[in-house]
C-alpha atoms as a PDB file:
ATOM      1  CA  UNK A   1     -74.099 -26.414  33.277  1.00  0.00           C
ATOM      2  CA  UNK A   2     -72.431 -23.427  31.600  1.00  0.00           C
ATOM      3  CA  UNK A   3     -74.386 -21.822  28.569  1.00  0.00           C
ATOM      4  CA  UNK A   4     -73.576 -22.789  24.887  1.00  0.00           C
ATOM      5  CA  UNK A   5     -70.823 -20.288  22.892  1.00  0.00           C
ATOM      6  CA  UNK A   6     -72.685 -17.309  20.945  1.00  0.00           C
ATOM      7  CA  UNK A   7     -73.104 -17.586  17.116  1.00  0.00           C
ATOM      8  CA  UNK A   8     -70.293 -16.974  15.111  1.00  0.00           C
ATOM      9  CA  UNK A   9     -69.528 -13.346  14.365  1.00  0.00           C
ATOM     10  CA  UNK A  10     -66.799 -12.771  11.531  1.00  0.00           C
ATOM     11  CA  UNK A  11     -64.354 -10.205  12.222  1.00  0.00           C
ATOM     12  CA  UNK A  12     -63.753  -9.035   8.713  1.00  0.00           C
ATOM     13  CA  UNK A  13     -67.376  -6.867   7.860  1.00  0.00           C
ATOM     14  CA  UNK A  14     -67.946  -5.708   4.672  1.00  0.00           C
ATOM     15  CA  UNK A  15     -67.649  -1.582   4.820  1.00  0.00           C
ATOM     16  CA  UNK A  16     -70.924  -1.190   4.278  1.00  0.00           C
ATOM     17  CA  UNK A  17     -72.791  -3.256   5.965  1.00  0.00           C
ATOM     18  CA  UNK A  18     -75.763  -4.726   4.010  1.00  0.00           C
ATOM     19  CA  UNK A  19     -79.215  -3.115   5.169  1.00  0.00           C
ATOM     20  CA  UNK A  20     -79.795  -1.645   8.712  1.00  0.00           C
ATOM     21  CA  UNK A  21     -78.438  -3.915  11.593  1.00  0.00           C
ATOM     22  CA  UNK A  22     -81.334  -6.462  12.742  1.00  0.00           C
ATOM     23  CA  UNK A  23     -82.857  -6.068   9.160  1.00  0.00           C
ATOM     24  CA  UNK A  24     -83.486  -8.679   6.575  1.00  0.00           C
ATOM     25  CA  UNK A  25     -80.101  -8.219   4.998  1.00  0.00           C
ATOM     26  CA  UNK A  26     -78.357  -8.344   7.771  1.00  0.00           C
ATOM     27  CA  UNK A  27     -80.011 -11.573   9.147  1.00  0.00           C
ATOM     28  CA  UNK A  28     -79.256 -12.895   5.446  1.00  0.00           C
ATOM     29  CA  UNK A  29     -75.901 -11.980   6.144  1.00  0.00           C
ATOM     30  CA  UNK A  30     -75.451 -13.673   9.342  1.00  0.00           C
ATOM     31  CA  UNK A  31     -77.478 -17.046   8.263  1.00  0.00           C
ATOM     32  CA  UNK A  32     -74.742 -17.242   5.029  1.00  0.00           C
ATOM     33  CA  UNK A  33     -71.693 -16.950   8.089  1.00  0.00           C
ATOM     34  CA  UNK A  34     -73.543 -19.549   9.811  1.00  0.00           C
ATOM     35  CA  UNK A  35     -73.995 -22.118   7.155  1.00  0.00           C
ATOM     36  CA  UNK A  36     -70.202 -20.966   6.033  1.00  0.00           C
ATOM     37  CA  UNK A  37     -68.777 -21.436   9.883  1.00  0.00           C
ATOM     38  CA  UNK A  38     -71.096 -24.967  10.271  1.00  0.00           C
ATOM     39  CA  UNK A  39     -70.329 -26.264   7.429  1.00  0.00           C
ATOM     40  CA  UNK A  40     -66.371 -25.665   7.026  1.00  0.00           C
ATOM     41  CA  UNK A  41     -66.300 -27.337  10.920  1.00  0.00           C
ATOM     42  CA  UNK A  42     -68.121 -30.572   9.409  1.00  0.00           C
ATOM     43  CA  UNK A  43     -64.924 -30.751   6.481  1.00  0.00           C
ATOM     44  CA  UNK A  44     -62.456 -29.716   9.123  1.00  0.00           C
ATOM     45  CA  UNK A  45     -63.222 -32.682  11.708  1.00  0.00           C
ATOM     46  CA  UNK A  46     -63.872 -35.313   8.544  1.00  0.00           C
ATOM     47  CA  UNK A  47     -60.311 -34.346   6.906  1.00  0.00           C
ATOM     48  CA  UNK A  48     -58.630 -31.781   9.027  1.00  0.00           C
ATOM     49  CA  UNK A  49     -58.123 -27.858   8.525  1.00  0.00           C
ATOM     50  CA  UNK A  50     -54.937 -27.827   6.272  1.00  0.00           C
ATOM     51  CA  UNK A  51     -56.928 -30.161   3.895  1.00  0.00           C
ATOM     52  CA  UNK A  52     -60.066 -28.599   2.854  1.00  0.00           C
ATOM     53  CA  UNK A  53     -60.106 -26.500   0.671  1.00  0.00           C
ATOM     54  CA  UNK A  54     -62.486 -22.790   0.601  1.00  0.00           C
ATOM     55  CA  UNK A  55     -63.809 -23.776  -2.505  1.00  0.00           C
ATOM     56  CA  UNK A  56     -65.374 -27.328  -0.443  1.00  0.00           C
ATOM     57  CA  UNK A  57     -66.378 -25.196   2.310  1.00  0.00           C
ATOM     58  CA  UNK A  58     -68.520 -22.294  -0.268  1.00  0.00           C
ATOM     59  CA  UNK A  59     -69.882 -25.608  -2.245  1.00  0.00           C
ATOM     60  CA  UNK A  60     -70.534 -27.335   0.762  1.00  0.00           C
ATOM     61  CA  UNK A  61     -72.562 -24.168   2.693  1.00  0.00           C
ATOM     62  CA  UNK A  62     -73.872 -23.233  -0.963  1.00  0.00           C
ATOM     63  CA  UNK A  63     -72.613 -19.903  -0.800  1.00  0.00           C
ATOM     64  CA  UNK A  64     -70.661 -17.933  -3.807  1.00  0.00           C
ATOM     65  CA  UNK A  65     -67.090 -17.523  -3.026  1.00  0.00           C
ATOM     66  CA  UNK A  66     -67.526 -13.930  -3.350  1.00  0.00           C
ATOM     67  CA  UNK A  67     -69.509 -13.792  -0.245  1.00  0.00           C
ATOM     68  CA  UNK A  68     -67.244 -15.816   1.837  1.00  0.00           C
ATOM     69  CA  UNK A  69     -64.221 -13.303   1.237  1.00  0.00           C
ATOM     70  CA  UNK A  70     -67.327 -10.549   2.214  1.00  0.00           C
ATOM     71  CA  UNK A  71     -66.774 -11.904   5.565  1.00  0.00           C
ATOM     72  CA  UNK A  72     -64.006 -13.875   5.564  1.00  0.00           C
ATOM     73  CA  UNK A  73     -60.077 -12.679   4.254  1.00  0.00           C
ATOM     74  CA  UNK A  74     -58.827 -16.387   4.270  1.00  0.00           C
ATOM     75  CA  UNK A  75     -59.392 -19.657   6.173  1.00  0.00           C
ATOM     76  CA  UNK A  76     -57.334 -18.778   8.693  1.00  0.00           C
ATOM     77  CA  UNK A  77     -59.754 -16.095   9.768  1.00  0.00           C
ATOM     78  CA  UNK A  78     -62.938 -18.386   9.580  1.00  0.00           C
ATOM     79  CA  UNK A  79     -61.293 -21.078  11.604  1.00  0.00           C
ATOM     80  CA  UNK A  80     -60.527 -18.027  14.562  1.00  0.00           C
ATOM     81  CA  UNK A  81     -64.543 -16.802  14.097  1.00  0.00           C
ATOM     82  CA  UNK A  82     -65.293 -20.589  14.715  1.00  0.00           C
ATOM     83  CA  UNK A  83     -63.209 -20.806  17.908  1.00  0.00           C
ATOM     84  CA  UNK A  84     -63.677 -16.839  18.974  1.00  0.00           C
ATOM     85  CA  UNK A  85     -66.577 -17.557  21.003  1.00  0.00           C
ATOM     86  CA  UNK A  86     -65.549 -20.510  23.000  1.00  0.00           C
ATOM     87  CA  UNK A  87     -61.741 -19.018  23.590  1.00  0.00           C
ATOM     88  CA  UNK A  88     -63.505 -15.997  25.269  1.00  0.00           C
ATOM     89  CA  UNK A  89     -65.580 -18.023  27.201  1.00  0.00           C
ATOM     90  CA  UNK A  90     -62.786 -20.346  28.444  1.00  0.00           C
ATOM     91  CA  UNK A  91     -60.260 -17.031  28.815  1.00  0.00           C
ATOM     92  CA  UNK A  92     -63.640 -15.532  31.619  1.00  0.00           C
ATOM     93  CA  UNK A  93     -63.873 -18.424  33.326  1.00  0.00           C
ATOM     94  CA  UNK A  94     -60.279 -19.212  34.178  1.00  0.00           C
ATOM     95  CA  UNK A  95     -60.051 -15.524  35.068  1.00  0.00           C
ATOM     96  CA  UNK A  96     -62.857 -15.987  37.600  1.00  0.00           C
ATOM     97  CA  UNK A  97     -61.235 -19.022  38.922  1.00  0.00           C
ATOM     98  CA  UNK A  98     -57.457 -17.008  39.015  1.00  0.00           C
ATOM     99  CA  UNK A  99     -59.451 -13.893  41.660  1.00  0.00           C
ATOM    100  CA  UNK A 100     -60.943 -16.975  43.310  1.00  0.00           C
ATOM    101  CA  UNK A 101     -57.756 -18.105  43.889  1.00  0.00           C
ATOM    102  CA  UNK A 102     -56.343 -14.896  45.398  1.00  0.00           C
ATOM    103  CA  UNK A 103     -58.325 -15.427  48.582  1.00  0.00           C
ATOM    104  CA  UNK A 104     -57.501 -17.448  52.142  1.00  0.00           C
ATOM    105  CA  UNK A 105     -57.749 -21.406  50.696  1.00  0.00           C
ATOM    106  CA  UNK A 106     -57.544 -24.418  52.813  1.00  0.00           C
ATOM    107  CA  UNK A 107     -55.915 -27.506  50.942  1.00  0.00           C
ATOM    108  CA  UNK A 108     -59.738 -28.737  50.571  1.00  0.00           C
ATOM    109  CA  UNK A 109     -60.954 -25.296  49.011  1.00  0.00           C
ATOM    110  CA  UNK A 110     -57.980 -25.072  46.680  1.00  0.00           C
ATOM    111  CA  UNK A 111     -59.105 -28.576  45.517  1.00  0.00           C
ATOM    112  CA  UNK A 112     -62.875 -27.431  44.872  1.00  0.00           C
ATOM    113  CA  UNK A 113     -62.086 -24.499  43.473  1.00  0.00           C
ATOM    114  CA  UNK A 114     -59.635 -26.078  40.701  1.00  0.00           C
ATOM    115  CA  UNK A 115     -62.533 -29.172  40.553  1.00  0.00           C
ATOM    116  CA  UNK A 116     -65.403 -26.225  40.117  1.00  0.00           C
ATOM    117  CA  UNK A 117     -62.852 -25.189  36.863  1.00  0.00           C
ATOM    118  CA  UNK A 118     -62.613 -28.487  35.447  1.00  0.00           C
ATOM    119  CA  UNK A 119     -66.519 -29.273  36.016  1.00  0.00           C
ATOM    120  CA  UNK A 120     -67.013 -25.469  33.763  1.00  0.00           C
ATOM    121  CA  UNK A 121     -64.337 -26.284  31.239  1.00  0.00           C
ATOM    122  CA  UNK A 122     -65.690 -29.718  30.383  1.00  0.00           C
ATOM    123  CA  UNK A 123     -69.545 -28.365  30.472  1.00  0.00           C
ATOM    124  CA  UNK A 124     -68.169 -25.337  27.958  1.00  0.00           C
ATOM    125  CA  UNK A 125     -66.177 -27.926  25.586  1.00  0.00           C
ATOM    126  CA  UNK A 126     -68.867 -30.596  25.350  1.00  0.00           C
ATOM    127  CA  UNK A 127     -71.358 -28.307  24.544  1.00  0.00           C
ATOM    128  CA  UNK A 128     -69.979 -27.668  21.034  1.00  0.00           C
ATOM    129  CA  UNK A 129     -68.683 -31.091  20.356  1.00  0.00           C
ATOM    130  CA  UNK A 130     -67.574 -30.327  16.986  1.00  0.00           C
ATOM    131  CA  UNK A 131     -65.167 -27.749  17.993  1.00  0.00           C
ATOM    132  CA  UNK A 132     -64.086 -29.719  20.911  1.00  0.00           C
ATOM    133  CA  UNK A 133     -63.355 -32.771  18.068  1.00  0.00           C
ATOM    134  CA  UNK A 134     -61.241 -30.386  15.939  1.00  0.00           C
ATOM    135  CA  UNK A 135     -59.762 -28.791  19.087  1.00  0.00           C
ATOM    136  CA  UNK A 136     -58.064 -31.995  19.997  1.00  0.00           C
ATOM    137  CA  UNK A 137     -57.254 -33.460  16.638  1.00  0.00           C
ATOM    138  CA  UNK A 138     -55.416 -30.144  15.312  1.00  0.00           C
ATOM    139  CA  UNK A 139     -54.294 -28.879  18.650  1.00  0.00           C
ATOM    140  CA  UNK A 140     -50.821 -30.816  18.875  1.00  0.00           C
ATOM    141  CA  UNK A 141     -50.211 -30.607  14.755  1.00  0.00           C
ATOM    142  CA  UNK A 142     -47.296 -27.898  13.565  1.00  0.00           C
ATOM    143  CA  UNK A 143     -48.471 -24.700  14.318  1.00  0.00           C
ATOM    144  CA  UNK A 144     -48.524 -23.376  10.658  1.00  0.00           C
ATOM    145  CA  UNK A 145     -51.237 -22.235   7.737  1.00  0.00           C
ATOM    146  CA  UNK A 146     -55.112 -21.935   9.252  1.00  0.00           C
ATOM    147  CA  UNK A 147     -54.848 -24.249  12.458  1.00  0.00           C
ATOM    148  CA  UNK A 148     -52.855 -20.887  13.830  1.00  0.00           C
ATOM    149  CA  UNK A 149     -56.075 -19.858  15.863  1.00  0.00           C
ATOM    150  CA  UNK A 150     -56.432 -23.190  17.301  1.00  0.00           C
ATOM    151  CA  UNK A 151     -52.792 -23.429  18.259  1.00  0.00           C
ATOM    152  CA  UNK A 152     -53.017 -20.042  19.938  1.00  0.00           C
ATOM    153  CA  UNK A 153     -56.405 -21.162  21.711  1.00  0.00           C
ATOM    154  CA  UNK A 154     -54.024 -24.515  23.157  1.00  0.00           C
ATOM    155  CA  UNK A 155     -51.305 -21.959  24.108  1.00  0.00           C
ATOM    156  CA  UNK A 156     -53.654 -19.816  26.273  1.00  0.00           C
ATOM    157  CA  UNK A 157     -55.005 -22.739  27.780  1.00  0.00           C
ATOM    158  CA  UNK A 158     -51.138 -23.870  28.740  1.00  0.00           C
ATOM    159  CA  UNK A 159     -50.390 -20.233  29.906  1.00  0.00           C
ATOM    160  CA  UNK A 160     -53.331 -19.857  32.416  1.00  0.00           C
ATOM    161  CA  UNK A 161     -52.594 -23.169  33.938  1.00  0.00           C
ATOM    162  CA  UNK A 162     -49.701 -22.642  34.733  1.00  0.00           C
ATOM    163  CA  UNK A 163     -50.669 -19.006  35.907  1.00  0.00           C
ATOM    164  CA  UNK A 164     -53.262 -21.105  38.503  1.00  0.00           C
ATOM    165  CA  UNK A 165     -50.239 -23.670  39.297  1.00  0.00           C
ATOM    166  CA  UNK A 166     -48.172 -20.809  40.091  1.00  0.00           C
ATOM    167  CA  UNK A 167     -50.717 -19.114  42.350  1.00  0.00           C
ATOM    168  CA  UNK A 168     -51.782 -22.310  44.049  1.00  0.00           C
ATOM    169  CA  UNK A 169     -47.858 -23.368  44.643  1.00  0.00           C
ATOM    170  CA  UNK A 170     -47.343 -19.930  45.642  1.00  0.00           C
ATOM    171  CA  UNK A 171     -49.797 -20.241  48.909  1.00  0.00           C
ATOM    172  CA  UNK A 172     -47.768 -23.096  49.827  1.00  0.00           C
ATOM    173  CA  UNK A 173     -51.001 -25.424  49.076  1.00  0.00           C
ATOM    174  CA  UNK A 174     -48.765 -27.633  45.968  1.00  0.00           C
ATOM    175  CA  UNK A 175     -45.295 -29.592  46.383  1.00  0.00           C
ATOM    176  CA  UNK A 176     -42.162 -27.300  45.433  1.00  0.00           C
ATOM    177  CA  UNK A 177     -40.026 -30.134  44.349  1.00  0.00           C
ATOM    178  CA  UNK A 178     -41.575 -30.895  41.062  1.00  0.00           C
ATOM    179  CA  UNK A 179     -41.428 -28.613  37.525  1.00  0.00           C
ATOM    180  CA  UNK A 180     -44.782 -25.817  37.799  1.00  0.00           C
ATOM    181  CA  UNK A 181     -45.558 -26.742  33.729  1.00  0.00           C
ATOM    182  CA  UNK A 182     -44.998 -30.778  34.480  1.00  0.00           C
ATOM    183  CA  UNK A 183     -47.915 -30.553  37.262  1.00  0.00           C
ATOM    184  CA  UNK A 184     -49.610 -27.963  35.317  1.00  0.00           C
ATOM    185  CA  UNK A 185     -49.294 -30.292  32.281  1.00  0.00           C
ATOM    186  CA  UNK A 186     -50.314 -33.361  34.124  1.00  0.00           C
ATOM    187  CA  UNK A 187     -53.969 -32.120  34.538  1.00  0.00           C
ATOM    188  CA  UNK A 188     -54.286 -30.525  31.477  1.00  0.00           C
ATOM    189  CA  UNK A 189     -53.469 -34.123  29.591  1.00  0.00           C
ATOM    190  CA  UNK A 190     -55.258 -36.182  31.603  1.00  0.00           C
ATOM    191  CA  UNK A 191     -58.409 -33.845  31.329  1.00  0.00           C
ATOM    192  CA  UNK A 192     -57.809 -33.518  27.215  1.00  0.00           C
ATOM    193  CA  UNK A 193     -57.661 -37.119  27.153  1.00  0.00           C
ATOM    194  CA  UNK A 194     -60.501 -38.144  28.624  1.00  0.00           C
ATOM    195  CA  UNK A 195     -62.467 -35.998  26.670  1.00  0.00           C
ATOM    196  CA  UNK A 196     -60.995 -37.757  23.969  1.00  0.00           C
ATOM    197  CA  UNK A 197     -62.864 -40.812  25.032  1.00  0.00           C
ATOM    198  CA  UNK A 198     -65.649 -38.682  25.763  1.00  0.00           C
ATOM    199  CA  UNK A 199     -66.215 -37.963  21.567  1.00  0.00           C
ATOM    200  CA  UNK A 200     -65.795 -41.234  20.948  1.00  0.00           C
ATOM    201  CA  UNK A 201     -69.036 -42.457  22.936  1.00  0.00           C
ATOM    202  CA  UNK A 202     -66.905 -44.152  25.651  1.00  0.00           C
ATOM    203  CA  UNK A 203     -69.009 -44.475  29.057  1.00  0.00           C
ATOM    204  CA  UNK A 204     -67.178 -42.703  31.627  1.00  0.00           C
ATOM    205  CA  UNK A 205     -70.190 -40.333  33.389  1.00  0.00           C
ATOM    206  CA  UNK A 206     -70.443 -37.001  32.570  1.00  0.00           C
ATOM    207  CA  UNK A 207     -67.620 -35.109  31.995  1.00  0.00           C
ATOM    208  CA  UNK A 208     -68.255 -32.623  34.360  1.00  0.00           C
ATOM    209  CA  UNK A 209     -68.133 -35.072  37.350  1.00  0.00           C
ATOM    210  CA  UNK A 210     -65.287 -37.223  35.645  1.00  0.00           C
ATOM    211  CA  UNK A 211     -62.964 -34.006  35.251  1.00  0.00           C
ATOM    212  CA  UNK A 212     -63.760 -33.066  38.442  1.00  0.00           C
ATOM    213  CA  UNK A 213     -62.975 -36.252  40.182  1.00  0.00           C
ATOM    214  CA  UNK A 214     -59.097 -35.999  37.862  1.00  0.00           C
ATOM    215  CA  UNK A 215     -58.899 -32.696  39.110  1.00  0.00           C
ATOM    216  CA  UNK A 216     -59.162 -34.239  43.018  1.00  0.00           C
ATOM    217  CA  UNK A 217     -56.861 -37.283  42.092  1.00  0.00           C
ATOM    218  CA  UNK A 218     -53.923 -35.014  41.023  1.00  0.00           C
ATOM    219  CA  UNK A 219     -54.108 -32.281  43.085  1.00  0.00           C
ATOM    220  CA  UNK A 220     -53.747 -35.240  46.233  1.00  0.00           C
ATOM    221  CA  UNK A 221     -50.621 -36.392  44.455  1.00  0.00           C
ATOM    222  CA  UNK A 222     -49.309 -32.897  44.240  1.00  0.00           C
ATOM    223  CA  UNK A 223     -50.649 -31.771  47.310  1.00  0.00           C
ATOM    224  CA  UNK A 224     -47.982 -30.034  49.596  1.00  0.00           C
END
């Protein structure tokens, strides 16, 4: 089971930083991010991101609006710090899986090795549910205003599929007659949607094993 994203870490720091690093205003500092970060993904999976507004969010986390634009220079920014730790962790582990790639494969490890990715992904995603919620709710919506990060999170994920389509086609271990982003596409929105179903309480296992098993169904069909 992969280990739950770090805390949220803001990119925009005040100058001076309040008290010593580790110190009492500096925790204080971090526990007003926190409530600002929780409670701003609470509004943005009830009503969406566009909607809410930063004076919600401040009321809601019962912090001033001066300190939120301490940490924060818009919404835009505090929907990336929400999503910064889970993009990197995604970006690492389809990195991993690209070198893993770059070996000798037999059909069978290619298979495994793109089931072992699914099995992580679905571990990292369901591990923050609320993120994975507003993931898939704003991740298809116009890519304008403060769902920019999230968009750009979605494109990534797009990219590096079809980077490991690519590679995987490219060893002669996938069919050459069909489109690289329509096979890469396939498993990405068959995995996305039973996720879906996965936040809405639907019994289908865990999503680990259920990705997984998606993962082995395709990659038959496409198998060269």
């Amino acid at each position: 089971m992969a280990e739950k994203p770090t805390k949220h870490h803001p990119p925009n720091i005040p100058a001076e930083r309040p008290g010593p690093e580790g110190g009492k205003r500096d925790a204080n500092r971090r526990e007003k991010v926190q409530r600002l970060c929780d409670a701003s993904l609470e509004l943005f999976c009830e009503r969406g991101v566009e909607a809410v507004t930063i004076d919600e969010v401040v009321a809601k986390a019962t912090v001033s609006k001066g300190s939120f634009y301490r940490y924060f220079s818009g919404k835009e920014e505090l929907v990336e710090t929400i999503f910064a730790p889970l993009a990197k962790e995604l970006r690492d582990t389809f990195e991993i899986t690209k070198e893993a790639l770059e070996g000798p494969l037999s059909p069978d490890e290619l298979t495994e090795a793109y089931a072992k990715l699914a099995t992580t992904v679905a571990s990292l995603l369901v591990s923050s549910l609320d993120i994975l919620r507003l993931y898939l709710q704003e991740s298809r919506a116009p890519d304008v205003g403060s769902r920019r990060p999230i968009i750009r999170v979605a494109r990534d994920i797009d990219n590096i599929a079809f980077v490991l389509t690519r590679v995987a086609r490219d060893k002669g271990l996938l069919r050459s007659d069909c489109d690289l982003k329509v096979e890469a596409l396939i498993s990405l929105g068959a995995v996305e949607r039973l996720l879906f179903s996965y936040t809405r309480g639907d019994a289908l296992g865990s999503p680990g094993a259920v990705s997984a098993d998606l993962i082995r169904v395709v990659l038959d069909g496409m198998r060269a």
